[in-house]
N, C-alpha and C. Protein backbone atom coordinates (compact mmCIF):
# COMPACT_ATOMS: atom_id res chain seq x y z
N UNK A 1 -8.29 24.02 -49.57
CA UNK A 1 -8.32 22.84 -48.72
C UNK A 1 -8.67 23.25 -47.30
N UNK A 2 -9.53 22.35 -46.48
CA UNK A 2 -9.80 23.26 -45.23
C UNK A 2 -9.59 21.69 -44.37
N UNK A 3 -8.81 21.68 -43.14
CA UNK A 3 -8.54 20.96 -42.99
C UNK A 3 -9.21 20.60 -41.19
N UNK A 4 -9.80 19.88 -40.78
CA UNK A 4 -10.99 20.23 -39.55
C UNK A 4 -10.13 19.14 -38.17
N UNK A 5 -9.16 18.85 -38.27
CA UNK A 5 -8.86 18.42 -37.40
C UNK A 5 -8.30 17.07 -36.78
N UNK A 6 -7.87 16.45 -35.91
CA UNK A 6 -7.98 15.09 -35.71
C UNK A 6 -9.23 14.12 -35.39
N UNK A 7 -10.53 15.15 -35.22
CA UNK A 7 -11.33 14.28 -34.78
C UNK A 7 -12.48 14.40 -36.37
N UNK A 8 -12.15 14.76 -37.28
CA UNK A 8 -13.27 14.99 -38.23
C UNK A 8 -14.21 16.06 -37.79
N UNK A 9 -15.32 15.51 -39.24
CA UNK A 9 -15.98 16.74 -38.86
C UNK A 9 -16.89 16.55 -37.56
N UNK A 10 -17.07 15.07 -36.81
CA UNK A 10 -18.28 15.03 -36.03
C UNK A 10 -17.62 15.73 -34.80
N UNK A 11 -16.30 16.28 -34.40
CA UNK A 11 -15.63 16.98 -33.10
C UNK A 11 -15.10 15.03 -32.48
N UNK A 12 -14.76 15.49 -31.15
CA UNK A 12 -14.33 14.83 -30.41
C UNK A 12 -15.11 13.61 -30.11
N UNK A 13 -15.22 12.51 -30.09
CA UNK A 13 -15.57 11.27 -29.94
C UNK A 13 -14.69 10.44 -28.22
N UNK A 14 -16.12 9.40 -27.52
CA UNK A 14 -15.52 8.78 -26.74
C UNK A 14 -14.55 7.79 -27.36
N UNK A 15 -13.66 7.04 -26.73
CA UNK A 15 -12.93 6.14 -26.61
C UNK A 15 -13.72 4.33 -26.52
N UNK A 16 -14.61 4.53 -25.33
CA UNK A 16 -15.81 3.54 -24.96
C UNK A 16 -16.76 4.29 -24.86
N UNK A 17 -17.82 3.56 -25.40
CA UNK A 17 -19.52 4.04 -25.37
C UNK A 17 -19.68 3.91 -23.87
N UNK A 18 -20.60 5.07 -23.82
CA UNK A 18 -21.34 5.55 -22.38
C UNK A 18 -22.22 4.21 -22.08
N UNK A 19 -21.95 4.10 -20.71
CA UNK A 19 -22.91 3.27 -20.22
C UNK A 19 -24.06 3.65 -19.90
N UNK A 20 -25.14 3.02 -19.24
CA UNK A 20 -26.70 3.23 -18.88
C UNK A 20 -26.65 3.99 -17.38
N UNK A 21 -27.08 4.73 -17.17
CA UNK A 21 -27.37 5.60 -15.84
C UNK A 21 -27.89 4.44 -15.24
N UNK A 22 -27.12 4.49 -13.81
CA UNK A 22 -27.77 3.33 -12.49
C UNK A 22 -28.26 4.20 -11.48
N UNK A 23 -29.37 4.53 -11.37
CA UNK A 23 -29.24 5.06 -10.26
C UNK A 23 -30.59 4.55 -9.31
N UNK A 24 -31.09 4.19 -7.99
CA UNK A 24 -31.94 3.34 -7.38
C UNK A 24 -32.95 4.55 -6.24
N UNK A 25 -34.02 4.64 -7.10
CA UNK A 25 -35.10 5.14 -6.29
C UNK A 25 -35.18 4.60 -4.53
N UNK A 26 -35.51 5.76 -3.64
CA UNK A 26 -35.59 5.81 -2.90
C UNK A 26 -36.81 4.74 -2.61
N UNK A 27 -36.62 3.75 -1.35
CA UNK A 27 -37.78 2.79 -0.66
C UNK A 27 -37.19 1.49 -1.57
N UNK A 28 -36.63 1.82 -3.06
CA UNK A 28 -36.05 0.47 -3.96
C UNK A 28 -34.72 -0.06 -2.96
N UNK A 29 -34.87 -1.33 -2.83
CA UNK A 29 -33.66 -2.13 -2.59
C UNK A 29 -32.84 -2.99 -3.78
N UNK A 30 -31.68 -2.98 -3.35
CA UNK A 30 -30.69 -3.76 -4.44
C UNK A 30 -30.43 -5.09 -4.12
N UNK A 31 -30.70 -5.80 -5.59
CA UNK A 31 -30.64 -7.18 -4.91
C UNK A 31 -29.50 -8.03 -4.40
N UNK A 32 -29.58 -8.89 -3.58
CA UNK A 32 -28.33 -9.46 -2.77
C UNK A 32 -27.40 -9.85 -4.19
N UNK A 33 -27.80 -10.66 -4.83
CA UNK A 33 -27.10 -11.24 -5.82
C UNK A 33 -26.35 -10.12 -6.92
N UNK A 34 -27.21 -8.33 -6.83
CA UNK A 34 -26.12 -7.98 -7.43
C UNK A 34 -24.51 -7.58 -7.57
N UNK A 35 -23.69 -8.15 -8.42
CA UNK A 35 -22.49 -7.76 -8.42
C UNK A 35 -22.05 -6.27 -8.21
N UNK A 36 -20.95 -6.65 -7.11
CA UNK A 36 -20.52 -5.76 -6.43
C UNK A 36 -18.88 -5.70 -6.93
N UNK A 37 -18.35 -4.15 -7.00
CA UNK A 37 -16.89 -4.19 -6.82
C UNK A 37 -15.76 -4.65 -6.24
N UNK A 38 -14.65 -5.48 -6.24
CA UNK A 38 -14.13 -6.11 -4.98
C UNK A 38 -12.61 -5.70 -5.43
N UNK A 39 -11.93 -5.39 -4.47
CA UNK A 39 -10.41 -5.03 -4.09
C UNK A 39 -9.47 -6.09 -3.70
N UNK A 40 -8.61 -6.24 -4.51
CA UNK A 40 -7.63 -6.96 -3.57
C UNK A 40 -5.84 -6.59 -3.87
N UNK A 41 -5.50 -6.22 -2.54
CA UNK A 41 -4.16 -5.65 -2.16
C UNK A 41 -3.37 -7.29 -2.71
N UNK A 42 -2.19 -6.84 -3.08
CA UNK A 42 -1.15 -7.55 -3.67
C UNK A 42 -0.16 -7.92 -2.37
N UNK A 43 0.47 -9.18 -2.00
CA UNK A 43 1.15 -9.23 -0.58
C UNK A 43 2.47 -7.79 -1.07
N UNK A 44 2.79 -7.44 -2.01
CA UNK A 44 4.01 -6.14 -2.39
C UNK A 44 3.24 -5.21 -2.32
N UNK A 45 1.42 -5.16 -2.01
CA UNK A 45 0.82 -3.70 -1.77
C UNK A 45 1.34 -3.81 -0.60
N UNK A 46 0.71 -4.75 0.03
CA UNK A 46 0.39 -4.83 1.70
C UNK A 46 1.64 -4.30 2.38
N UNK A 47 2.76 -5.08 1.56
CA UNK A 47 4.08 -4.63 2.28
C UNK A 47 4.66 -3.24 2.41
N UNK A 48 4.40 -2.74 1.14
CA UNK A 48 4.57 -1.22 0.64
C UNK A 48 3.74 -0.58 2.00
N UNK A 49 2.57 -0.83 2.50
CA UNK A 49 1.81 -0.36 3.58
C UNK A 49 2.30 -0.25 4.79
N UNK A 50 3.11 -1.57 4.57
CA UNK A 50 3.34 -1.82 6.27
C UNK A 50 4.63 -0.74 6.50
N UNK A 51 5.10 -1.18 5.32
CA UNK A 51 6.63 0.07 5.42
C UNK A 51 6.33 1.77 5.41
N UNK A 52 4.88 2.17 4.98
CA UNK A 52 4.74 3.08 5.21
C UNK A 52 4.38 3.54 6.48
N UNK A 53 4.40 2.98 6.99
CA UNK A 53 3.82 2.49 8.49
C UNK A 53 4.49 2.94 10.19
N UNK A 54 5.72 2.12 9.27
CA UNK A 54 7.43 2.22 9.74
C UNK A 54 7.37 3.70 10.80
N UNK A 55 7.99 3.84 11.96
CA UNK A 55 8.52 4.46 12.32
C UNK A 55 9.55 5.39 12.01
N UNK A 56 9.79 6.84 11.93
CA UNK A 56 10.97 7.25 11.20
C UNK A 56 12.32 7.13 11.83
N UNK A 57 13.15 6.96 11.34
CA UNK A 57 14.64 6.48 11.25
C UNK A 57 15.11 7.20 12.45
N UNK A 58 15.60 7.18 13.89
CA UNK A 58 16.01 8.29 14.57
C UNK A 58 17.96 8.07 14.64
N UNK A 59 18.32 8.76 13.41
CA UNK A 59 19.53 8.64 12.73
C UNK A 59 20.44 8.72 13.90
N UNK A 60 20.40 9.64 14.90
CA UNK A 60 21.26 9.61 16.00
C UNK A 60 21.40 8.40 16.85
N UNK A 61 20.11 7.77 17.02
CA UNK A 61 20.48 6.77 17.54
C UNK A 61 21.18 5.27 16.53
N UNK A 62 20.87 5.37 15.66
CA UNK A 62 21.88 4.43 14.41
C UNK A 62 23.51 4.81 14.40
N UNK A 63 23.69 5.88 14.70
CA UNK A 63 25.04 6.24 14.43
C UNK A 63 25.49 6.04 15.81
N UNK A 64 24.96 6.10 16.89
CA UNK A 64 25.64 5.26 17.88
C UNK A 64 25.69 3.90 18.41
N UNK A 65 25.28 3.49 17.44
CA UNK A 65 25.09 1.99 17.70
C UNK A 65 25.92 1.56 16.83
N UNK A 66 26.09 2.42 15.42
CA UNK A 66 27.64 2.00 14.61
C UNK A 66 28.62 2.38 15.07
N UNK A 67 28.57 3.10 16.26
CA UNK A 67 29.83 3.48 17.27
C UNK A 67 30.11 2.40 17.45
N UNK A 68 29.38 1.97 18.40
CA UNK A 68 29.66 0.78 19.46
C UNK A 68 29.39 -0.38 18.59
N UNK A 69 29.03 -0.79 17.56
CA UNK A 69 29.61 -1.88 16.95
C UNK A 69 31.66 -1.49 16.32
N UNK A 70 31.95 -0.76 16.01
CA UNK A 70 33.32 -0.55 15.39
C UNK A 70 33.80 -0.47 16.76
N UNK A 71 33.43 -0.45 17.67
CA UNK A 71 34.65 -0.16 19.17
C UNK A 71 34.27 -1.81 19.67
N UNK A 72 33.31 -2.49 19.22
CA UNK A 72 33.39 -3.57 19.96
C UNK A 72 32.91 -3.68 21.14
N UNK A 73 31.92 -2.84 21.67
CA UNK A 73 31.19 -2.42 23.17
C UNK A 73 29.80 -2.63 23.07
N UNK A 74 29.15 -3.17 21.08
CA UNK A 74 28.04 -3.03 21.27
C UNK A 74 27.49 -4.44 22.22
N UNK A 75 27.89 -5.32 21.58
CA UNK A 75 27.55 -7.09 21.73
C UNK A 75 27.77 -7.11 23.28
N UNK A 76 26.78 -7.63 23.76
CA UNK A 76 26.52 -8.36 25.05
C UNK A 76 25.99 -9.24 25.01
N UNK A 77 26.28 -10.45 26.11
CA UNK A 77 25.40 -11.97 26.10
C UNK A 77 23.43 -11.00 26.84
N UNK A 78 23.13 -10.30 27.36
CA UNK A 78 22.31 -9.36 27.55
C UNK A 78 21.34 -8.79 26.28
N UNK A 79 22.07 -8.23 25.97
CA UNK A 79 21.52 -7.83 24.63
C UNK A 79 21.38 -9.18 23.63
N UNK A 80 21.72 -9.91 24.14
CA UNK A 80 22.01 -10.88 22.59
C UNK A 80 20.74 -11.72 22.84
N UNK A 81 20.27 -12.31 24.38
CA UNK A 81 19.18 -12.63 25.34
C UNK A 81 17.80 -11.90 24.84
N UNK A 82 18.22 -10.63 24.81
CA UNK A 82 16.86 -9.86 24.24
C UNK A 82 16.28 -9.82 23.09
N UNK A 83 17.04 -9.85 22.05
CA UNK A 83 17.36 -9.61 20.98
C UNK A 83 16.02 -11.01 20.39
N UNK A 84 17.12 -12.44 20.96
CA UNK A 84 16.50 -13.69 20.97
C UNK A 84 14.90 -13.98 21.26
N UNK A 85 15.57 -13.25 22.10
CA UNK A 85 13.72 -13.29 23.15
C UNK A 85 12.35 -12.54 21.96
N UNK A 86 12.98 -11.22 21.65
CA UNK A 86 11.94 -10.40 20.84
C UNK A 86 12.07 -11.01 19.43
N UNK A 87 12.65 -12.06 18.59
CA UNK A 87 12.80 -12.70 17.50
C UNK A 87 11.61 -13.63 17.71
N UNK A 88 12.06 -14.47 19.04
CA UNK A 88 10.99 -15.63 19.33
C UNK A 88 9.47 -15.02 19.43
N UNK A 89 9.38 -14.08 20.40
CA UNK A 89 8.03 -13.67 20.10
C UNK A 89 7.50 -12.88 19.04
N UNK A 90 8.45 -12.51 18.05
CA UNK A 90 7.43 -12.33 16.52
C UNK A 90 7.13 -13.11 15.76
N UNK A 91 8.07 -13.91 15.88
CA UNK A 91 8.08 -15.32 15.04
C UNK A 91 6.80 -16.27 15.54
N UNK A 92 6.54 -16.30 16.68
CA UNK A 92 5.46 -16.56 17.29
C UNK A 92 3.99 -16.09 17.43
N UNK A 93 4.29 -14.74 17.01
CA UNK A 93 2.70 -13.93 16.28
C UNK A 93 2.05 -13.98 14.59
N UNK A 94 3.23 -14.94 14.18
CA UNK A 94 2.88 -15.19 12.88
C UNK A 94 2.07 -16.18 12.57
């Protein structure tokens, strides 16, 4: 018994048949109407992007700001003014 493999005897086989070689001589133009490839980001790509985007975390300054929230020193009518202020103007670039 001689046993030749998973692909038989012809060897390895594609999956999908080969397409036709495209390729466009020099001085040849392509016509407007031919179809072209088109992309489109998902709003959970876009976001994934934007978060890559992100600034990195500067942990020291987080951990003092959970200071001063547990002591009760963070909250000011000041800060709270700013805070407001920079909400309104993002909310406003949208």
């Amino acid at each position: 018994m001689e046993v030749f493999g998973a692909g038989g005897m012809q060897g390895p086989q594609p999956i999908y048949p080969r397409l036709a070689a495209f390729s466009v001589d020099a001085g040849q133009t392509v016509q407007a109407g031919t179809p072209r490839d088109q992309v489109e980001i998902s709003p959970l790509g876009q976001m994934l992007d934007g978060i890559s985007r992100l600034p990195e975390i500067r942990h020291e300054k987080v951990e003092e700001i959970r200071r001063q929230i547990a002591t009760g020193s963070y909250d000011s009518p000041a800060k709270m003014e700013l805070a407001l202020d920079r909400l309104l103007d993002e909310l406003q670039g949208w």
